[in-house]
N, C-alpha and C. Protein backbone atom coordinates (compact mmCIF):
# COMPACT_ATOMS: atom_id res chain seq x y z
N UNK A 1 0.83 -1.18 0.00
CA UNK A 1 0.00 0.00 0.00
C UNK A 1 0.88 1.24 0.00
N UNK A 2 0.11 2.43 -0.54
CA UNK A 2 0.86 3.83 -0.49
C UNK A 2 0.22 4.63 0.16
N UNK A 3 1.01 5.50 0.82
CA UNK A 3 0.52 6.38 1.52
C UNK A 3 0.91 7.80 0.57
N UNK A 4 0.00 8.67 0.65
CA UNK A 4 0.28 9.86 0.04
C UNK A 4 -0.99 11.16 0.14
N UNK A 5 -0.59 12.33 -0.39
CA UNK A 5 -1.66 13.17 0.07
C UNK A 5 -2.25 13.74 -1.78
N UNK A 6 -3.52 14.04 -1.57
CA UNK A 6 -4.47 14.19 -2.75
C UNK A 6 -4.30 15.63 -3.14
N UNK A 7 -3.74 15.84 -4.28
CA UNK A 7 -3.70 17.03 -4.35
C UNK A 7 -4.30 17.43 -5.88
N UNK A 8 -5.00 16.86 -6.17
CA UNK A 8 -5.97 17.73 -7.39
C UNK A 8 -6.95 16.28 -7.95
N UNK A 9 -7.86 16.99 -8.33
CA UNK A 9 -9.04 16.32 -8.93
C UNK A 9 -9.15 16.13 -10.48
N UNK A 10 -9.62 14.99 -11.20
CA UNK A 10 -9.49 14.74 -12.26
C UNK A 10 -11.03 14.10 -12.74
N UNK A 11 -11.52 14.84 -14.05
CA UNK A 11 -12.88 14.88 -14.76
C UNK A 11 -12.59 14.02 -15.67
N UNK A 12 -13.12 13.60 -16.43
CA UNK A 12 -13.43 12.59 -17.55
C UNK A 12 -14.65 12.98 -18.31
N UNK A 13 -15.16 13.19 -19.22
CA UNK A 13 -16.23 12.76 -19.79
C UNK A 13 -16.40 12.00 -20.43
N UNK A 14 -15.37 11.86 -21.24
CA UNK A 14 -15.18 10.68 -22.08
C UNK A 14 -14.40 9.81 -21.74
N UNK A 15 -14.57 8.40 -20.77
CA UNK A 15 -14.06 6.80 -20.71
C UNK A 15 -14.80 5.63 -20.79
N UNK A 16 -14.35 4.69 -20.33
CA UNK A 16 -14.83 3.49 -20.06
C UNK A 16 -16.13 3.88 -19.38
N UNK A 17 -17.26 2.87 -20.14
CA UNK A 17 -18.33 3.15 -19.59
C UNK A 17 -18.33 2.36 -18.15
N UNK A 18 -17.37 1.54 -17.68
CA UNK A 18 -17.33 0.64 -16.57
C UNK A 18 -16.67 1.60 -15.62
N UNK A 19 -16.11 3.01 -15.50
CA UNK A 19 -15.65 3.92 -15.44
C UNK A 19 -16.56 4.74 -14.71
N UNK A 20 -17.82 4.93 -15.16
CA UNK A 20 -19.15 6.09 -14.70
C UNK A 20 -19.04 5.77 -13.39
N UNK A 21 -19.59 6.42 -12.54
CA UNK A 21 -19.91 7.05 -10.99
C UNK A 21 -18.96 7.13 -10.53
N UNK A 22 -17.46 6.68 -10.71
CA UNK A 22 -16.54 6.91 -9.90
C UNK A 22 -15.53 7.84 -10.05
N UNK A 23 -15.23 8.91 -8.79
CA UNK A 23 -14.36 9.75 -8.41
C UNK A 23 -12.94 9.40 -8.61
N UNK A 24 -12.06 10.47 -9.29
CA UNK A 24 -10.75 10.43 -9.44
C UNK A 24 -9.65 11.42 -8.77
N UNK A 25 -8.95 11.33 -7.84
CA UNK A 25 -8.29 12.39 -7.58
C UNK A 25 -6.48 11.93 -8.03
N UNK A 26 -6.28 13.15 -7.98
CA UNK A 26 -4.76 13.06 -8.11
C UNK A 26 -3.53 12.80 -7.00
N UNK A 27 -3.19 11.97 -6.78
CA UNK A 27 -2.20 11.87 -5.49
C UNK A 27 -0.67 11.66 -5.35
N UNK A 28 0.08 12.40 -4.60
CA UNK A 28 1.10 12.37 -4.68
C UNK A 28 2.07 11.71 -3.50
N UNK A 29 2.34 10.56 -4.24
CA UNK A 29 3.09 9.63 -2.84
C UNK A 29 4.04 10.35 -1.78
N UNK A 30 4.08 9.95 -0.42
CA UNK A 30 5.13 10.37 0.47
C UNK A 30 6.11 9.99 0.22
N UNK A 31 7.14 10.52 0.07
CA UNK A 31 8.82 10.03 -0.13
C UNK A 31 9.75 9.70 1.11
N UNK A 32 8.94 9.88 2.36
CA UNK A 32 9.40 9.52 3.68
C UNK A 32 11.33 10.11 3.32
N UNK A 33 11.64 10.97 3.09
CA UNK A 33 12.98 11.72 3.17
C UNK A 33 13.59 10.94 2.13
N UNK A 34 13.52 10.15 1.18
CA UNK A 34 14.40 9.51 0.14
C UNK A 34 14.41 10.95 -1.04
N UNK A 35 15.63 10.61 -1.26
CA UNK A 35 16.46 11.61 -2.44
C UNK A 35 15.17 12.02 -3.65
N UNK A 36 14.59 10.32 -4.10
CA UNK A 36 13.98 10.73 -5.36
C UNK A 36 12.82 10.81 -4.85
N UNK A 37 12.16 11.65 -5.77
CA UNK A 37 10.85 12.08 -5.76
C UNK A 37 9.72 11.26 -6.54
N UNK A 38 8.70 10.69 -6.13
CA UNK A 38 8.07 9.59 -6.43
C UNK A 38 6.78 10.37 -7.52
N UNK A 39 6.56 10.00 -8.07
CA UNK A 39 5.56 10.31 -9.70
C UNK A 39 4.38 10.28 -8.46
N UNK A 40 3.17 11.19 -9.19
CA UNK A 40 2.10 11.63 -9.05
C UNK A 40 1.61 10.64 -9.47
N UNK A 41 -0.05 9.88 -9.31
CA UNK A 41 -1.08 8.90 -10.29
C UNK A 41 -2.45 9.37 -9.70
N UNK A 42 -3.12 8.43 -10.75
CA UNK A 42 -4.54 9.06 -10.42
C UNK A 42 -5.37 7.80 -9.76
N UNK A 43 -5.98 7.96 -8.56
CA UNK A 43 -6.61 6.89 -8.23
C UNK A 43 -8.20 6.72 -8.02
N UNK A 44 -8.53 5.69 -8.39
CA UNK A 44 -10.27 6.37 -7.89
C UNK A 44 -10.43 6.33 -6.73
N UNK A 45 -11.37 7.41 -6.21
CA UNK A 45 -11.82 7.13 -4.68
C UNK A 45 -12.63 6.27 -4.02
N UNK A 46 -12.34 5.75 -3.14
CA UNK A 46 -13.56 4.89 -2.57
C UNK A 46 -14.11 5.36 -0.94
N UNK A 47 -13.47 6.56 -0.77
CA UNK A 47 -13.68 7.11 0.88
C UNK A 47 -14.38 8.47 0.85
N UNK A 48 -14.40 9.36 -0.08
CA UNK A 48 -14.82 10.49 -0.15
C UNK A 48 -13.94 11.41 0.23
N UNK A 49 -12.55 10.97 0.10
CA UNK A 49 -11.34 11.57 0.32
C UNK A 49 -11.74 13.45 -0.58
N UNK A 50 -10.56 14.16 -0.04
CA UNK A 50 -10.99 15.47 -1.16
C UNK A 50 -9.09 16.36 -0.29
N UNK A 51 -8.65 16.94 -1.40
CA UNK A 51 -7.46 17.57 -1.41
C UNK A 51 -7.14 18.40 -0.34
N UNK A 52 -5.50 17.97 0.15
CA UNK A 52 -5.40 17.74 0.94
C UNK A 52 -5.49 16.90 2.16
N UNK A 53 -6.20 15.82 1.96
CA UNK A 53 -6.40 14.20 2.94
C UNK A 53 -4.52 13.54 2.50
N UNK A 54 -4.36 13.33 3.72
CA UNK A 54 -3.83 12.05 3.47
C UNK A 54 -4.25 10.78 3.15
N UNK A 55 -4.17 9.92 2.24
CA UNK A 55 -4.71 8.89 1.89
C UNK A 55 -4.09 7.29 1.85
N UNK A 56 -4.29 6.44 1.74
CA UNK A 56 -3.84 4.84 2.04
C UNK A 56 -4.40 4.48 0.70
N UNK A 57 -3.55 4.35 -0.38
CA UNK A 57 -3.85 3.73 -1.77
C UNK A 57 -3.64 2.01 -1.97
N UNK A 58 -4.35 1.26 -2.50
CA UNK A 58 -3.76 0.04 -2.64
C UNK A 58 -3.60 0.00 -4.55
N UNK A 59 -2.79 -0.56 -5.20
CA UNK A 59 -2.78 -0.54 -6.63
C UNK A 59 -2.56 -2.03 -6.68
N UNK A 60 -2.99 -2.65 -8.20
CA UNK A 60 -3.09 -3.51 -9.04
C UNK A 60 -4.32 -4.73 -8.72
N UNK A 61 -3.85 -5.59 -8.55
CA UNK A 61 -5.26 -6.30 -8.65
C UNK A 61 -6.28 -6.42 -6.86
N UNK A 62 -5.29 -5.90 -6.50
CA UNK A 62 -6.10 -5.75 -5.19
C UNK A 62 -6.85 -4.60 -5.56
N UNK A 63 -6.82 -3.10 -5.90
CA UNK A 63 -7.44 -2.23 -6.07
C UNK A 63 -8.64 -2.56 -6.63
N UNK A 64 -8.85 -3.46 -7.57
CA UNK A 64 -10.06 -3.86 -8.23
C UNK A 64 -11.59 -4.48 -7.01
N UNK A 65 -10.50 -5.16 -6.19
CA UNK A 65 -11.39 -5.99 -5.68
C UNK A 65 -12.09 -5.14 -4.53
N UNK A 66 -11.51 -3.94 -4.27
CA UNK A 66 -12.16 -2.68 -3.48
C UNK A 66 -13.49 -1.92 -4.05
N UNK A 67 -13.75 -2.11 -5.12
CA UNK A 67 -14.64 -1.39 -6.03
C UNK A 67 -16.12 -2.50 -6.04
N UNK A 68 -17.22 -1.70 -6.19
CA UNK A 68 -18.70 -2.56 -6.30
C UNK A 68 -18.02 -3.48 -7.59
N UNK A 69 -17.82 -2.52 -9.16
CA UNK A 69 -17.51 -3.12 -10.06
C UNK A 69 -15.63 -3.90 -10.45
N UNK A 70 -15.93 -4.84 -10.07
CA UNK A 70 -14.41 -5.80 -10.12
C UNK A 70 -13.90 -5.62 -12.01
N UNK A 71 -14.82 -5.73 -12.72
CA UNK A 71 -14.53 -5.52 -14.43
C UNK A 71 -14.06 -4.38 -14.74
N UNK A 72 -13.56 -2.84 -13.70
CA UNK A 72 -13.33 -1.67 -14.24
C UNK A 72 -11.72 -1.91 -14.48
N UNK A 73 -11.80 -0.93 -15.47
CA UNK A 73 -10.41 -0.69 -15.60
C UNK A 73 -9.63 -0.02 -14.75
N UNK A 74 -9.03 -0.62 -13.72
CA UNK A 74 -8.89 0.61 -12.56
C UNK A 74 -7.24 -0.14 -11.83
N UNK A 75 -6.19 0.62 -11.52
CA UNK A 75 -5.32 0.27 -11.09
C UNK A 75 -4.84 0.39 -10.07
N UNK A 76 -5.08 1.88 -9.35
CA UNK A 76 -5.13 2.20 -7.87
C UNK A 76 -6.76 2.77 -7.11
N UNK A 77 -6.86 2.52 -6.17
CA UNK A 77 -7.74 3.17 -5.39
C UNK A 77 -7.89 3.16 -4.06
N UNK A 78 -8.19 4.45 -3.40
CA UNK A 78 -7.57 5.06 -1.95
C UNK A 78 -9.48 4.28 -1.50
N UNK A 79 -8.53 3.51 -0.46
CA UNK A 79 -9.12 2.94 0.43
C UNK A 79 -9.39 3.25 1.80
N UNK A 80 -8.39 4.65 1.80
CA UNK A 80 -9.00 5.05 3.61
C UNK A 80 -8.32 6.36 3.03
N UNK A 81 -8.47 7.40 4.48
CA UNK A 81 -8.13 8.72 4.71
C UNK A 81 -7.68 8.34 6.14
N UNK A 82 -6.47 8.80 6.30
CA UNK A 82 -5.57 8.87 7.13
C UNK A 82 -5.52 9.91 8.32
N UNK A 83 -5.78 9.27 9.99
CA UNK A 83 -5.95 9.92 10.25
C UNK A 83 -4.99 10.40 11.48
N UNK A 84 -3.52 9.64 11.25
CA UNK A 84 -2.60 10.16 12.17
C UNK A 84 -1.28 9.27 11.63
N UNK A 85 -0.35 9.70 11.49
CA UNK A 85 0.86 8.89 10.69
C UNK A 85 1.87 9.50 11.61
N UNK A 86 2.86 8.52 12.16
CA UNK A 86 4.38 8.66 12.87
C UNK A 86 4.97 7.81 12.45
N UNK A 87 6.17 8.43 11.82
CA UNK A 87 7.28 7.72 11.22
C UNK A 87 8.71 8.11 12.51
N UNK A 88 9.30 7.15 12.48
CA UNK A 88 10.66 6.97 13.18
C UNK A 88 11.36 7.60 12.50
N UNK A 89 12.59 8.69 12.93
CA UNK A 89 13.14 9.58 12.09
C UNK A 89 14.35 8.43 12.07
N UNK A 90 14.93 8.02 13.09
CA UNK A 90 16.02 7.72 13.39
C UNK A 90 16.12 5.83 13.18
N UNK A 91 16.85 4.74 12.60
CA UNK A 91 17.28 3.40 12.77
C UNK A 91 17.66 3.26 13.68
N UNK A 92 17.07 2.21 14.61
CA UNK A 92 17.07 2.05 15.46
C UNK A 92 18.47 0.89 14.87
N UNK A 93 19.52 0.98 16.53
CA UNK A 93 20.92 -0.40 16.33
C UNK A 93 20.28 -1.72 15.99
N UNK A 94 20.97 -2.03 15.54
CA UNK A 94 20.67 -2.96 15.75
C UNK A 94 21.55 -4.55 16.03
């Protein structure tokens, strides 16, 4: 799963008709302090997430099985909104 925060919304009029009723936002993964900067994707919503949420994405064939319709063409989709995240700054010895 990915964690990342939603930062813009995405319209369609024209797709997959297996596609209709569902929400798309734009999200941009956490890089938790690594050098490279991780690509933006678009996921459908399934929480009523809206920009600015932190979000919990799952992608590929698990994402499907989150959705009423399992036949969409769909590769990621945010499965929760996040509502408190602590990361360890420091490696612990080990």
């Amino acid at each position: 799963m990915i964690v990342g925060t939603v930062v813009g919304r995405l319209w369609a009029t024209r797709k997959d008709v297996k596609l209709n009723g569902l929400t798309f936002l734009v999200v941009k993964p956490h890089s938790y302090g690594q050098d490279r900067q991780e690509k933006y994707f678009v996921a459908a919503d399934n929480t009523g997430a809206g920009i600015g949420d932190t979000v919990l994405v799952t992608k590929g064939s698990s994402a499907r099985t989150s959705i009423s319709n399992q036949q969409a063409p769909i590769d990621a989709v945010i499965v929760g909104i996040v509502d408190s995240l602590d990361i360890c700054k420091e490696t612990p010895n080990e």
